[in-house]
PDB file of N, CA and C in Angstrom:
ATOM      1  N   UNK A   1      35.619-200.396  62.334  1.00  0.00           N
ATOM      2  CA  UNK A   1      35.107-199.888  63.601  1.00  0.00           C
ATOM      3  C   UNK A   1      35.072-201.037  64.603  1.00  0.00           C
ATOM      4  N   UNK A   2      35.621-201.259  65.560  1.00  0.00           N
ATOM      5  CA  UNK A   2      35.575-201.975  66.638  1.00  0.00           C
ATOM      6  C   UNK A   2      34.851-201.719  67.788  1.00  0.00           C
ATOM      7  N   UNK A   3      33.551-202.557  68.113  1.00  0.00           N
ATOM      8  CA  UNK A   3      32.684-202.583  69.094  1.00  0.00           C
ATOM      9  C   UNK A   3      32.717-202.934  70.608  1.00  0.00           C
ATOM     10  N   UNK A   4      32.423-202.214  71.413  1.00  0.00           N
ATOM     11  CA  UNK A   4      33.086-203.207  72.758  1.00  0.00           C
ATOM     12  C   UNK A   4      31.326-203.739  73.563  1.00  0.00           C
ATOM     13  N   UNK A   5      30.775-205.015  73.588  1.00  0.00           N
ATOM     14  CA  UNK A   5      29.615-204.937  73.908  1.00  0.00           C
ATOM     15  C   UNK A   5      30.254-206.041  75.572  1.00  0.00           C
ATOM     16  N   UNK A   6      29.598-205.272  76.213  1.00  0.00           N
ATOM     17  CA  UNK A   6      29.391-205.511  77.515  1.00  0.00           C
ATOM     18  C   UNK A   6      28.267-206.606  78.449  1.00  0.00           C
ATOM     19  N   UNK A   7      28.580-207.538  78.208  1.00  0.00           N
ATOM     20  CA  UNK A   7      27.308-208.293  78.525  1.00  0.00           C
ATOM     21  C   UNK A   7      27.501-209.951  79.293  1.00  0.00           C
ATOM     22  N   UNK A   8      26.475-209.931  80.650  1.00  0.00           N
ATOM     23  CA  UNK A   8      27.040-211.025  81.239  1.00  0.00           C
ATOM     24  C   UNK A   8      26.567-212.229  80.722  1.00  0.00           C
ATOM     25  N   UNK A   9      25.137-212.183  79.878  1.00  0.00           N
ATOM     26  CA  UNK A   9      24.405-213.107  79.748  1.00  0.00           C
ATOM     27  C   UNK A   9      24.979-213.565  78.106  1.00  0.00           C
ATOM     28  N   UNK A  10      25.142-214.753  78.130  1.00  0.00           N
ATOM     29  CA  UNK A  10      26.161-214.874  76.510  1.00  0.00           C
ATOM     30  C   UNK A  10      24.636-214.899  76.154  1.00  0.00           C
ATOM     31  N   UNK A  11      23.490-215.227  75.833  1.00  0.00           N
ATOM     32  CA  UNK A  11      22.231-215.388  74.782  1.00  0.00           C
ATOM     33  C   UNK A  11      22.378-213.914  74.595  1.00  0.00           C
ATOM     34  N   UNK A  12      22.567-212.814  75.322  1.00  0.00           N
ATOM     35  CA  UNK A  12      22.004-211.220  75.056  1.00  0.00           C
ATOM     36  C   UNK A  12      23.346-210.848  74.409  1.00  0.00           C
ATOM     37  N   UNK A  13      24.564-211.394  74.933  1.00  0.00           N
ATOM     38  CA  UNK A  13      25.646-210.994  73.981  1.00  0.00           C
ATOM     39  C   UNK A  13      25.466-211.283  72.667  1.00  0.00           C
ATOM     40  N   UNK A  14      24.910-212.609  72.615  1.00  0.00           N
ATOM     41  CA  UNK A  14      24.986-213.472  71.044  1.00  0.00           C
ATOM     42  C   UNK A  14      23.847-212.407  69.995  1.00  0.00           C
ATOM     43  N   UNK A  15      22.096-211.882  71.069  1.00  0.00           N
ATOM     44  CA  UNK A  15      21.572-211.123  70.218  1.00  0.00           C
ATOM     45  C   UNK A  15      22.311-209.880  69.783  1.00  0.00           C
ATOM     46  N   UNK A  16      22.716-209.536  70.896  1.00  0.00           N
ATOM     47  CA  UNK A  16      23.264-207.836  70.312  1.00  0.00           C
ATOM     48  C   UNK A  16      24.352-207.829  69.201  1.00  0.00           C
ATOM     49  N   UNK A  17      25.361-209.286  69.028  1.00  0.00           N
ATOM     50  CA  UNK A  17      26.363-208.984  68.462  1.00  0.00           C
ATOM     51  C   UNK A  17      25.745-209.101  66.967  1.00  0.00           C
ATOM     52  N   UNK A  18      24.906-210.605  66.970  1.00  0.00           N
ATOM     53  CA  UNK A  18      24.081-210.662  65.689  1.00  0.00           C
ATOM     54  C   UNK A  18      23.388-209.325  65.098  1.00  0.00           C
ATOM     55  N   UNK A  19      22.964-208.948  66.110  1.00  0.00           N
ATOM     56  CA  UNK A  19      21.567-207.525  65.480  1.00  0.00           C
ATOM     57  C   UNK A  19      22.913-206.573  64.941  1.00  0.00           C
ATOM     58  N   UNK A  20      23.856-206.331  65.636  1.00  0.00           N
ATOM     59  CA  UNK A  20      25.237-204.939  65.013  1.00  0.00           C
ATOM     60  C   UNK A  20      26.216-205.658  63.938  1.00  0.00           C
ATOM     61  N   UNK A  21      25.980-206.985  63.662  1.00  0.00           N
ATOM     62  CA  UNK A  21      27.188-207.376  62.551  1.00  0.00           C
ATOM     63  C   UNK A  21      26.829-207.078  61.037  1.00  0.00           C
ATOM     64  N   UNK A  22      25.647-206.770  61.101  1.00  0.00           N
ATOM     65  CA  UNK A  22      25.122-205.975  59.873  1.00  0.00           C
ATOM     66  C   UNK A  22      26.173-204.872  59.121  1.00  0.00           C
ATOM     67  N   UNK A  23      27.075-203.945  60.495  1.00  0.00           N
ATOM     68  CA  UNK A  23      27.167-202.723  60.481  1.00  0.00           C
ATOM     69  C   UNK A  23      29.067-203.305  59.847  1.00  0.00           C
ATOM     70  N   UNK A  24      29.345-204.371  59.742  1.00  0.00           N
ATOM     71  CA  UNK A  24      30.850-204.894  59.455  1.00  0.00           C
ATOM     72  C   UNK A  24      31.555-204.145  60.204  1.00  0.00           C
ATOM     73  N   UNK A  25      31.243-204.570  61.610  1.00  0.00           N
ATOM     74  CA  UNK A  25      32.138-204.156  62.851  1.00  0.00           C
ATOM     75  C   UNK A  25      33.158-205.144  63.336  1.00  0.00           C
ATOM     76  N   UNK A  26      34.075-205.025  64.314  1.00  0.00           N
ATOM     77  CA  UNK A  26      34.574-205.811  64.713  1.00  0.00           C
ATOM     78  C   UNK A  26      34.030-205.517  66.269  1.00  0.00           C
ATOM     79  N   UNK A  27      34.008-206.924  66.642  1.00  0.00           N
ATOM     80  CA  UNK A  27      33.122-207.191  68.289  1.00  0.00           C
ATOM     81  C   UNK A  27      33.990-207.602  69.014  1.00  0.00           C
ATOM     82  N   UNK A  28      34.564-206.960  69.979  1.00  0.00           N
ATOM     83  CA  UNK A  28      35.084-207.342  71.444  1.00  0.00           C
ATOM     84  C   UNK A  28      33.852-207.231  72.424  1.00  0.00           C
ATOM     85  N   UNK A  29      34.351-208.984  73.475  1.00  0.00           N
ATOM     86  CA  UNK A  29      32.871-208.771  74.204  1.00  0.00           C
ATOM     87  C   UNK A  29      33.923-208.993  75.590  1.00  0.00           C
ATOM     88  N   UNK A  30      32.941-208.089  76.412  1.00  0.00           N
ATOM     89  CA  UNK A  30      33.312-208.551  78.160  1.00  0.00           C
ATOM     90  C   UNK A  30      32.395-208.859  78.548  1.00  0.00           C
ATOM     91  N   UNK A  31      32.861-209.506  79.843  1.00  0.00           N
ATOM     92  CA  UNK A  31      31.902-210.230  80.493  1.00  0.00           C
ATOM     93  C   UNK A  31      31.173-209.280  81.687  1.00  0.00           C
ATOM     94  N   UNK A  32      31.558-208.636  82.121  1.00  0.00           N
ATOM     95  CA  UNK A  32      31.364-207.385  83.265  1.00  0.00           C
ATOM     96  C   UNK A  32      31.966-206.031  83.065  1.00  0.00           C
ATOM     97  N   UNK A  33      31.704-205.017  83.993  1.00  0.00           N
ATOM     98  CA  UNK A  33      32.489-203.610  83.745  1.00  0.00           C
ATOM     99  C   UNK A  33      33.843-203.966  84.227  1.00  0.00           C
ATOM    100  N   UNK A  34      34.556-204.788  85.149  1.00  0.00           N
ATOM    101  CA  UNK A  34      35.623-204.823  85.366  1.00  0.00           C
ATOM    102  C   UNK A  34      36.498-204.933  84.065  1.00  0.00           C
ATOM    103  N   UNK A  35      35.807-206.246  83.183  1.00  0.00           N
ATOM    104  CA  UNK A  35      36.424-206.555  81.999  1.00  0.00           C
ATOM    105  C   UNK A  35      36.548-205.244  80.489  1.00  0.00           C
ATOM    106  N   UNK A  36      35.432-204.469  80.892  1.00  0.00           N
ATOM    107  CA  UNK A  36      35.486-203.293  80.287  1.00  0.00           C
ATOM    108  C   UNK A  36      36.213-202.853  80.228  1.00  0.00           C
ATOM    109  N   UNK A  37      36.390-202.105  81.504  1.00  0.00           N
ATOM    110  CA  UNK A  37      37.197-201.469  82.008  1.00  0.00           C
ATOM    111  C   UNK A  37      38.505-201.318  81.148  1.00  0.00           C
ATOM    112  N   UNK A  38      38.816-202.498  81.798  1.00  0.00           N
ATOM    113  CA  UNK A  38      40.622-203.252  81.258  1.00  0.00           C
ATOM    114  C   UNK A  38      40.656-203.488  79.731  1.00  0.00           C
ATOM    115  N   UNK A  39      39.596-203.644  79.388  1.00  0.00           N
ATOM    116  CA  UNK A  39      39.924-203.835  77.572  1.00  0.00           C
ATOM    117  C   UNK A  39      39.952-202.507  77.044  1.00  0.00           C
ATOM    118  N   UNK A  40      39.162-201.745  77.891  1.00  0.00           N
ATOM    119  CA  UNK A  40      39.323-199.949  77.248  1.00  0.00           C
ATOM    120  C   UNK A  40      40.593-199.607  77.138  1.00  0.00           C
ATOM    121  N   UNK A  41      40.890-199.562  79.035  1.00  0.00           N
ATOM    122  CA  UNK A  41      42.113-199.193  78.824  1.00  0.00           C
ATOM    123  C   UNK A  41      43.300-199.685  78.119  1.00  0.00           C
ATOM    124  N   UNK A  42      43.707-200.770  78.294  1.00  0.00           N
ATOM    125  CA  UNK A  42      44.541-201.496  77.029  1.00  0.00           C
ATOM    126  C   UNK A  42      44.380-201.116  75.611  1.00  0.00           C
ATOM    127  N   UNK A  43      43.459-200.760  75.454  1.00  0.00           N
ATOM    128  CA  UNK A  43      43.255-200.860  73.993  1.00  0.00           C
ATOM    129  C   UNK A  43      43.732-199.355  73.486  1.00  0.00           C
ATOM    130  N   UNK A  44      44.339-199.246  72.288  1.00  0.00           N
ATOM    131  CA  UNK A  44      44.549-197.915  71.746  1.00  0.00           C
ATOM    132  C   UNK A  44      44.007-197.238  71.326  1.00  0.00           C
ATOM    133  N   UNK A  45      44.754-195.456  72.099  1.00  0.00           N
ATOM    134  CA  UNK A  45      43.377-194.140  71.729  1.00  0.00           C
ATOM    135  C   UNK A  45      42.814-194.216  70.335  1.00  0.00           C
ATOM    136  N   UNK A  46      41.105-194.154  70.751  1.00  0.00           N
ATOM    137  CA  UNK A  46      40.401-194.314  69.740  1.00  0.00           C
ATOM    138  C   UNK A  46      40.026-195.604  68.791  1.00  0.00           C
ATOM    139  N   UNK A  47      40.743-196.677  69.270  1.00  0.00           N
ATOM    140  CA  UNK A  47      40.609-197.809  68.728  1.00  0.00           C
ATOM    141  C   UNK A  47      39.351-198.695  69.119  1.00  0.00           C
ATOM    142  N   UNK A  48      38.569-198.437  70.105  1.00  0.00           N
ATOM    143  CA  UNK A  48      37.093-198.653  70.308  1.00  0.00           C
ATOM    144  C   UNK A  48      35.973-197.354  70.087  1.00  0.00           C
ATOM    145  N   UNK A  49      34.939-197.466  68.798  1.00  0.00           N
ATOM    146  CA  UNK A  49      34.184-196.245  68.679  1.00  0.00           C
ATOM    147  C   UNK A  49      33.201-196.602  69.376  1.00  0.00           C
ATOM    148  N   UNK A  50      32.641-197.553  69.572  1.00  0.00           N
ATOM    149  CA  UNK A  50      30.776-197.052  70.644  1.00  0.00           C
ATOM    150  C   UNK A  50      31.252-198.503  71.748  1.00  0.00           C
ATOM    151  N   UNK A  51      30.360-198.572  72.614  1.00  0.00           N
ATOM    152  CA  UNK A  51      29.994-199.634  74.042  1.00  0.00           C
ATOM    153  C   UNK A  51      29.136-199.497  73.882  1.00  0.00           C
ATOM    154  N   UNK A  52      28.552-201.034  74.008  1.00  0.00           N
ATOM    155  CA  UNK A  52      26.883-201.267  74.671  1.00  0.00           C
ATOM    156  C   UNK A  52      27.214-202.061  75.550  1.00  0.00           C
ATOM    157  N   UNK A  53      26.689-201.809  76.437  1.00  0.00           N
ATOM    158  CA  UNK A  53      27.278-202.029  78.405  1.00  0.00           C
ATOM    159  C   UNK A  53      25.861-202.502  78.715  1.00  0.00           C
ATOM    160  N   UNK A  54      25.545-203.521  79.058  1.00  0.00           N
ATOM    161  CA  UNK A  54      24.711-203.758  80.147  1.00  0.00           C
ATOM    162  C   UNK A  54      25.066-203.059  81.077  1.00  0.00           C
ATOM    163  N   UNK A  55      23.870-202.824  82.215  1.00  0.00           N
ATOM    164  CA  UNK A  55      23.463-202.315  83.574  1.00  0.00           C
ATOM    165  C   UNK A  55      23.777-203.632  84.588  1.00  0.00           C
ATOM    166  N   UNK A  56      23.131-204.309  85.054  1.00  0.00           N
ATOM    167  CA  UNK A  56      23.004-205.296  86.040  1.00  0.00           C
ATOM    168  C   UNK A  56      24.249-206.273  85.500  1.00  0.00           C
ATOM    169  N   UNK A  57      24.671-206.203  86.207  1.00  0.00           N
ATOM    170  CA  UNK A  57      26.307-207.758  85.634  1.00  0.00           C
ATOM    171  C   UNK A  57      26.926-207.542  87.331  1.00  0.00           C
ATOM    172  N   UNK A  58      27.323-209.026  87.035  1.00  0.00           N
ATOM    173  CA  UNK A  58      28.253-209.624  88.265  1.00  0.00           C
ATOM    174  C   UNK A  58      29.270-208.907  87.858  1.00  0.00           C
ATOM    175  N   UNK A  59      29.816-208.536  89.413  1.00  0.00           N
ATOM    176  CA  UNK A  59      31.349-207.624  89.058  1.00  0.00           C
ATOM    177  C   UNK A  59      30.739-205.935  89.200  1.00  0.00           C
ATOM    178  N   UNK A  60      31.862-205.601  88.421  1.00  0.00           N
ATOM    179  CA  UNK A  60      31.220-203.890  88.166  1.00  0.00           C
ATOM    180  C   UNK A  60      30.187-203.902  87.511  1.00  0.00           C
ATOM    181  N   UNK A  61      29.399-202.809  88.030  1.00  0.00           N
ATOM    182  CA  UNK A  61      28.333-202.717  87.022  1.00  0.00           C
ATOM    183  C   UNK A  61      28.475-202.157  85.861  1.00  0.00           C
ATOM    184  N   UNK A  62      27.617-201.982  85.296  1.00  0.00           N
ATOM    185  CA  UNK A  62      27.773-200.675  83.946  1.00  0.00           C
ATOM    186  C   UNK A  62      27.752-199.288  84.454  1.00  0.00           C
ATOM    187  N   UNK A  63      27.034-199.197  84.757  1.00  0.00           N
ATOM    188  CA  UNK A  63      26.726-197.577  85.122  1.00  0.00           C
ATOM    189  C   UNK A  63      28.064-197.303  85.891  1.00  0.00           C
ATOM    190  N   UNK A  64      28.786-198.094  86.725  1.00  0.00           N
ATOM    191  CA  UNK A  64      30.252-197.539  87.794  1.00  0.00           C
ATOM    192  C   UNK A  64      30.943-197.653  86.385  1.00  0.00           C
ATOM    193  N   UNK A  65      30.986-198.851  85.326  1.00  0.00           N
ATOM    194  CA  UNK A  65      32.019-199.094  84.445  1.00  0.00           C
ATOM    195  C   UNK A  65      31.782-197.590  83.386  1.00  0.00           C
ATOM    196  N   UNK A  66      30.739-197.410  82.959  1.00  0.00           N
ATOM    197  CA  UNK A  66      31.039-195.903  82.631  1.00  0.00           C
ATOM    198  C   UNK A  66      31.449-195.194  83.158  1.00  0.00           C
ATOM    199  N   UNK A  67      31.327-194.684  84.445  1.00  0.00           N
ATOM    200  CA  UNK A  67      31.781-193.739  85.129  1.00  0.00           C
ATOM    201  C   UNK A  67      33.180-193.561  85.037  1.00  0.00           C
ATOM    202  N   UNK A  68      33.762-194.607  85.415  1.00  0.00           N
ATOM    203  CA  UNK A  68      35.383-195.247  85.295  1.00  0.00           C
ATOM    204  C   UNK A  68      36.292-194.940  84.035  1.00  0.00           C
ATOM    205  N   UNK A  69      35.065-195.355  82.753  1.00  0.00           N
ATOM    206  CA  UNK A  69      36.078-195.075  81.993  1.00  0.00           C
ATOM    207  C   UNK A  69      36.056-193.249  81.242  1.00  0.00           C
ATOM    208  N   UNK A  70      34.649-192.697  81.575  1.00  0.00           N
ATOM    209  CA  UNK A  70      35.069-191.329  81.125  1.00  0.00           C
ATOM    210  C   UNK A  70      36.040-190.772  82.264  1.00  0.00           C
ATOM    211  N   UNK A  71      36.466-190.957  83.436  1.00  0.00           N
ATOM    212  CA  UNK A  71      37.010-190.428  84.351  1.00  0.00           C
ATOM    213  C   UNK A  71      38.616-190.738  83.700  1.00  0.00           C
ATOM    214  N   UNK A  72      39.086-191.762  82.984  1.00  0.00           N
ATOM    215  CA  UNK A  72      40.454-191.897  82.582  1.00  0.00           C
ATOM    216  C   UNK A  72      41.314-191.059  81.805  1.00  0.00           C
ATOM    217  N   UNK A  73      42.457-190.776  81.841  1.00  0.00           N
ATOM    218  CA  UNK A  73      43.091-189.819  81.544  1.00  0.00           C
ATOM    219  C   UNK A  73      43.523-190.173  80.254  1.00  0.00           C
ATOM    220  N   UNK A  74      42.560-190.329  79.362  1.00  0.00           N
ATOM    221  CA  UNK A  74      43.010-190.009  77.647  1.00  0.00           C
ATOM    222  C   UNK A  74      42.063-189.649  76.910  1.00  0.00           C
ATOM    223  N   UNK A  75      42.614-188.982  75.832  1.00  0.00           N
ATOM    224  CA  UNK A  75      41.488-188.391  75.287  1.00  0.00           C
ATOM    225  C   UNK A  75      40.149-188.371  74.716  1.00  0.00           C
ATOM    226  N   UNK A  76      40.267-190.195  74.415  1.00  0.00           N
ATOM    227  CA  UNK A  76      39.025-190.760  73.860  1.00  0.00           C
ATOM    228  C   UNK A  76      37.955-191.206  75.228  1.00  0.00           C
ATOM    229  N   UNK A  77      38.279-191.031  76.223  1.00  0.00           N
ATOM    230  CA  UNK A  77      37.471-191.709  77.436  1.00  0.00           C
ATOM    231  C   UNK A  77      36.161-190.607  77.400  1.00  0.00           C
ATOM    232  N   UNK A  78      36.130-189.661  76.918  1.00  0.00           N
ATOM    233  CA  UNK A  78      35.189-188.317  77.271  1.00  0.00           C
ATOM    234  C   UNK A  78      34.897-188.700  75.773  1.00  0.00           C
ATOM    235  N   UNK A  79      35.001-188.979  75.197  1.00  0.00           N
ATOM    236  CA  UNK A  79      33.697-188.943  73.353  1.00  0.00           C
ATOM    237  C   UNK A  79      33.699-190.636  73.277  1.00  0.00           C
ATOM    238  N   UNK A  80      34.226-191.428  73.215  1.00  0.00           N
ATOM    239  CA  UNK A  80      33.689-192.717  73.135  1.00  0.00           C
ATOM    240  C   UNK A  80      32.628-192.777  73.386  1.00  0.00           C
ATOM    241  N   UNK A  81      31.396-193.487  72.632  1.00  0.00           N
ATOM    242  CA  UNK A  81      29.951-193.280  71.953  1.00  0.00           C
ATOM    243  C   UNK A  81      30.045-194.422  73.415  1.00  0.00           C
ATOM    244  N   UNK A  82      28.932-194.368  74.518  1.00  0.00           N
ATOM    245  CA  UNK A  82      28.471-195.599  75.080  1.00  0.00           C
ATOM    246  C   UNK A  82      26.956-195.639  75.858  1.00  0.00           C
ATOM    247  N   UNK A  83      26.929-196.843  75.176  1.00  0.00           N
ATOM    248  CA  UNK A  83      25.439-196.710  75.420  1.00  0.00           C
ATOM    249  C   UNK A  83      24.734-197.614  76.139  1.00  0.00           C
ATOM    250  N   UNK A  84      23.756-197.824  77.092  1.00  0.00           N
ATOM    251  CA  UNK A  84      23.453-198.744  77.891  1.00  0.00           C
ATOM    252  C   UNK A  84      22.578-199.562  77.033  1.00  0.00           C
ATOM    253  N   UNK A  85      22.814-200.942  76.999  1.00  0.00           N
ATOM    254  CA  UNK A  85      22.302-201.859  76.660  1.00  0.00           C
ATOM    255  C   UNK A  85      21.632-202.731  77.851  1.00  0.00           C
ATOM    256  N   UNK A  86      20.362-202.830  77.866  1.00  0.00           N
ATOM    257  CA  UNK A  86      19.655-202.642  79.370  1.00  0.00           C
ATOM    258  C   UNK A  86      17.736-203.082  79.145  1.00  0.00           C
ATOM    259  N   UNK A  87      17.359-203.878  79.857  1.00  0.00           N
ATOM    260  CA  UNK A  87      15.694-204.550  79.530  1.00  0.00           C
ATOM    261  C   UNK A  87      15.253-203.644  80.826  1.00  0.00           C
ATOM    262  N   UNK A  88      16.591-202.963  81.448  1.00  0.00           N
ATOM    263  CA  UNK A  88      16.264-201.631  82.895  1.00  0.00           C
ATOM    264  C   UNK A  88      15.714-200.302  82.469  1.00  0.00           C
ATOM    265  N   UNK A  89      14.371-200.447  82.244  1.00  0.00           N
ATOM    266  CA  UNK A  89      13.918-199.534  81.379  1.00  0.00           C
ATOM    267  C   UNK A  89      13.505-198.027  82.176  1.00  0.00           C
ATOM    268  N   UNK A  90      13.947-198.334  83.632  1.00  0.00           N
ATOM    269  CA  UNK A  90      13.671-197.213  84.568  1.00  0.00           C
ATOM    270  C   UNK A  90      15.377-196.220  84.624  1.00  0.00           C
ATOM    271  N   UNK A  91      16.041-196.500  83.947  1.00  0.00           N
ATOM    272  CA  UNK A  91      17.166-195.912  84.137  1.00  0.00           C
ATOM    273  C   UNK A  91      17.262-194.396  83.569  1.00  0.00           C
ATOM    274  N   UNK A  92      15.895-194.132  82.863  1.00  0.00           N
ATOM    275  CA  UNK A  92      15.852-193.163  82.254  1.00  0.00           C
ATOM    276  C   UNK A  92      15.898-191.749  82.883  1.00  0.00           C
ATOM    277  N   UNK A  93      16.396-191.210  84.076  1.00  0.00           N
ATOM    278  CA  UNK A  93      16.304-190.238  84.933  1.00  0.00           C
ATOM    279  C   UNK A  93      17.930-189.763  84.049  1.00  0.00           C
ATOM    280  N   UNK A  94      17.617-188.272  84.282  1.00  0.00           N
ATOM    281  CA  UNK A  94      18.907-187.465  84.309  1.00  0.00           C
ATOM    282  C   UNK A  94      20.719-188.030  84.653  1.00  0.00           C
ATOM    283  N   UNK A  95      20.364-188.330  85.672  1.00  0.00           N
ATOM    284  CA  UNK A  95      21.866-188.618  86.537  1.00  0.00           C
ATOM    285  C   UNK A  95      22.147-189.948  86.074  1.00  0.00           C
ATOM    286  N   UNK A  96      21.475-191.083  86.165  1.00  0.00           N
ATOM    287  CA  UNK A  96      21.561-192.505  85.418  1.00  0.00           C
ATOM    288  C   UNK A  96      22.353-192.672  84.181  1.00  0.00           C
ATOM    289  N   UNK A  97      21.871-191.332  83.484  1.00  0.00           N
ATOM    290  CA  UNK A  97      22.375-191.893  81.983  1.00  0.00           C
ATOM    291  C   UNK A  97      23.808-190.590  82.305  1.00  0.00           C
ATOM    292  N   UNK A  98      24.254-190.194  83.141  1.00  0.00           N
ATOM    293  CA  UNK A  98      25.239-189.062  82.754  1.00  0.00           C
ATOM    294  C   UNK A  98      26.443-189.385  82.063  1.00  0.00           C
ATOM    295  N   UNK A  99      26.498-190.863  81.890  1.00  0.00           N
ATOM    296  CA  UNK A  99      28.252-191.224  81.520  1.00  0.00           C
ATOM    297  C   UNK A  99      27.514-191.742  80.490  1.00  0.00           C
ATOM    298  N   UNK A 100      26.399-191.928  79.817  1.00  0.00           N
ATOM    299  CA  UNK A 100      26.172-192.396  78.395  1.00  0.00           C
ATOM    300  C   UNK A 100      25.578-191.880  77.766  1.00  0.00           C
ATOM    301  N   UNK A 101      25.843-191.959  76.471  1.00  0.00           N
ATOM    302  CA  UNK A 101      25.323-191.371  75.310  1.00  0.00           C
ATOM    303  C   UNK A 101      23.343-191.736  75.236  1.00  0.00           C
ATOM    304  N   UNK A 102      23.341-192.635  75.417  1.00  0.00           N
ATOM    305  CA  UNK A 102      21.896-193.019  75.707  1.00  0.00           C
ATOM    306  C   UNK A 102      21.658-194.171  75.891  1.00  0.00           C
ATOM    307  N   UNK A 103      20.413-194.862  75.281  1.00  0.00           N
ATOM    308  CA  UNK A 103      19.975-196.218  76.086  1.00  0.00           C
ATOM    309  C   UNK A 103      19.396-197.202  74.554  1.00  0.00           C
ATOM    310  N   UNK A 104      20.020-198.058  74.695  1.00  0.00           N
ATOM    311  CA  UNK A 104      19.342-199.370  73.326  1.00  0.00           C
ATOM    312  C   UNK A 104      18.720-200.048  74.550  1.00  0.00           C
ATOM    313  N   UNK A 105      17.590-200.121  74.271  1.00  0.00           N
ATOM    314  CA  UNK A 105      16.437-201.510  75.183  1.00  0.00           C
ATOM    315  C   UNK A 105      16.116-202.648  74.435  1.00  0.00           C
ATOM    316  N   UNK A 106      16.313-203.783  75.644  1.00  0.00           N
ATOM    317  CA  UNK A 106      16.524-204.970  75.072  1.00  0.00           C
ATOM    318  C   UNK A 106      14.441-205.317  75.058  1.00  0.00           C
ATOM    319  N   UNK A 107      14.384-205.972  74.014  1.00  0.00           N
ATOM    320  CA  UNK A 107      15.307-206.686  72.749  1.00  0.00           C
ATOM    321  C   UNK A 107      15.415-205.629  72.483  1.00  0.00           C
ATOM    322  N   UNK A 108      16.549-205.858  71.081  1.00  0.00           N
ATOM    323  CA  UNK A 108      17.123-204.643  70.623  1.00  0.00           C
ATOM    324  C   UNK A 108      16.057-204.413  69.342  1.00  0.00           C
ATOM    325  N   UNK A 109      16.672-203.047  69.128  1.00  0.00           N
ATOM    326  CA  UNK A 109      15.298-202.631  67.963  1.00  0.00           C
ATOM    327  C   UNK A 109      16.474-202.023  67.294  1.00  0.00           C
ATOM    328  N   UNK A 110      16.422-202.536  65.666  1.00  0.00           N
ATOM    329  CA  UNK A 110      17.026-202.357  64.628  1.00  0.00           C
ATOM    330  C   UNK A 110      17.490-201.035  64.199  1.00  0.00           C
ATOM    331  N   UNK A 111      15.930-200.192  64.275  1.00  0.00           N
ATOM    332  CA  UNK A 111      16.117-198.946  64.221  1.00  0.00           C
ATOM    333  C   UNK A 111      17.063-198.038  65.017  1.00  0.00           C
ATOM    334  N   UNK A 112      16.866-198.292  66.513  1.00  0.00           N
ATOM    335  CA  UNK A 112      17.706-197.765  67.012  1.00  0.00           C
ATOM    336  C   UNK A 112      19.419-197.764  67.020  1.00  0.00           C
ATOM    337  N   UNK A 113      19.611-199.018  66.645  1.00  0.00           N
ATOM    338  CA  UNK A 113      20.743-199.352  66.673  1.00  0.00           C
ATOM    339  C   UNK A 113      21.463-198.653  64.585  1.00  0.00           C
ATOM    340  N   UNK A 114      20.832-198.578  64.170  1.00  0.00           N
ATOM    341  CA  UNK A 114      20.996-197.865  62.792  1.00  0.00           C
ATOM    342  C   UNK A 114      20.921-196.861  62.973  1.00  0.00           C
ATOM    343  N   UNK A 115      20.106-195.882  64.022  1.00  0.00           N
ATOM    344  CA  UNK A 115      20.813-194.593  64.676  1.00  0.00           C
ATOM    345  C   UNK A 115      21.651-194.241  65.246  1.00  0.00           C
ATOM    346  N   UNK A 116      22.409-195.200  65.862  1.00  0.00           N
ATOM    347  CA  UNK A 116      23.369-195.341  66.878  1.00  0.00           C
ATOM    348  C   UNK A 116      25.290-195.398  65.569  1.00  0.00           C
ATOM    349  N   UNK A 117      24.697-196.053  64.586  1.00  0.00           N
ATOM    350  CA  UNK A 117      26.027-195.859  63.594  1.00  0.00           C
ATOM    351  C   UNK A 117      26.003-195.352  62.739  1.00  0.00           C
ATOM    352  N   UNK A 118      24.414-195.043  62.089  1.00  0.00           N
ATOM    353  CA  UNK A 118      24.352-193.399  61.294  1.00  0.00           C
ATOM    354  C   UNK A 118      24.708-192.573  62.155  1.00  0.00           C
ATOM    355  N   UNK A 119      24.487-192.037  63.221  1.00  0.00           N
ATOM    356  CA  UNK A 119      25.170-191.085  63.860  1.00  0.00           C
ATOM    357  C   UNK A 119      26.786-191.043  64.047  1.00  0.00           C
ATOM    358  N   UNK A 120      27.425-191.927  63.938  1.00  0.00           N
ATOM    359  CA  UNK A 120      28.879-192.117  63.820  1.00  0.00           C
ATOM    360  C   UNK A 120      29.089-191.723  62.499  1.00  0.00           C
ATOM    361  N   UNK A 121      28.682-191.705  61.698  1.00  0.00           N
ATOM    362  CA  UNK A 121      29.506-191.675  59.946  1.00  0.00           C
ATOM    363  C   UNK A 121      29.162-193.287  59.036  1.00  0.00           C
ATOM    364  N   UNK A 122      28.911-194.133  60.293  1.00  0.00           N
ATOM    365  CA  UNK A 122      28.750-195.113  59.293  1.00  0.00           C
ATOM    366  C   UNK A 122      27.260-196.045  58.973  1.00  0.00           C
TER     367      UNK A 122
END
């Protein structure tokens, strides 16, 4: 399973990747949604299963970088698992989360994130 974690701050990249390597993933990291973006698309259908996207990042944000990539014309852009990875704990309104699956709050909590790949199959 290959991870795409989204994150500008390398200490919050370094926690999140540590807290999910439990799960024997493989981790692609960007630095912003622009970089998202472009690694989504490049990358082959279905060959990334979940995103944890920061909110606030230089560049695109998260929330436009979701938007962006369910709007792309292949088939995995609309079920790719993505989830805001975010200490933006007000994002919780309806419309905020519409391009994600839901929200991991930083720090990250174990549990949640063991829901996040039990719910995948793994």
């Amino acid at each position: 399973m290959r991870v795409l974690v989204v994150e500008d701050n390398d200490f919050s990249a370094e926690l999140i990747s540590s807290a999910i390597e439990r799960y024997q993933v493989d981790i692609v990291r960007a630095k912003n949604g622009d970089e998202a973006l472009e690694l989504f698309k490049s990358s082959a259908v279905g060959e990334i299963s979940v995103i944890f996207m920061d909110i606030i990042m230089q560049g695109m944000r998260g929330d436009d970088a979701a938007k962006h990539i369910r709007g792309l014309d292949r088939e995995d852009a609309k079920t790719v698992k993505i989830y805001a990875a975010t200490a933006w704990h007000q994002m919780e309104t309806q419309s905020d989360l519409k391009d994600f699956n839901g929200i991991i709050k930083k720090p990250f909590d174990q549990e949640e994130l063991k829901n996040v790949f039990e719910s995948m199959g793994e």
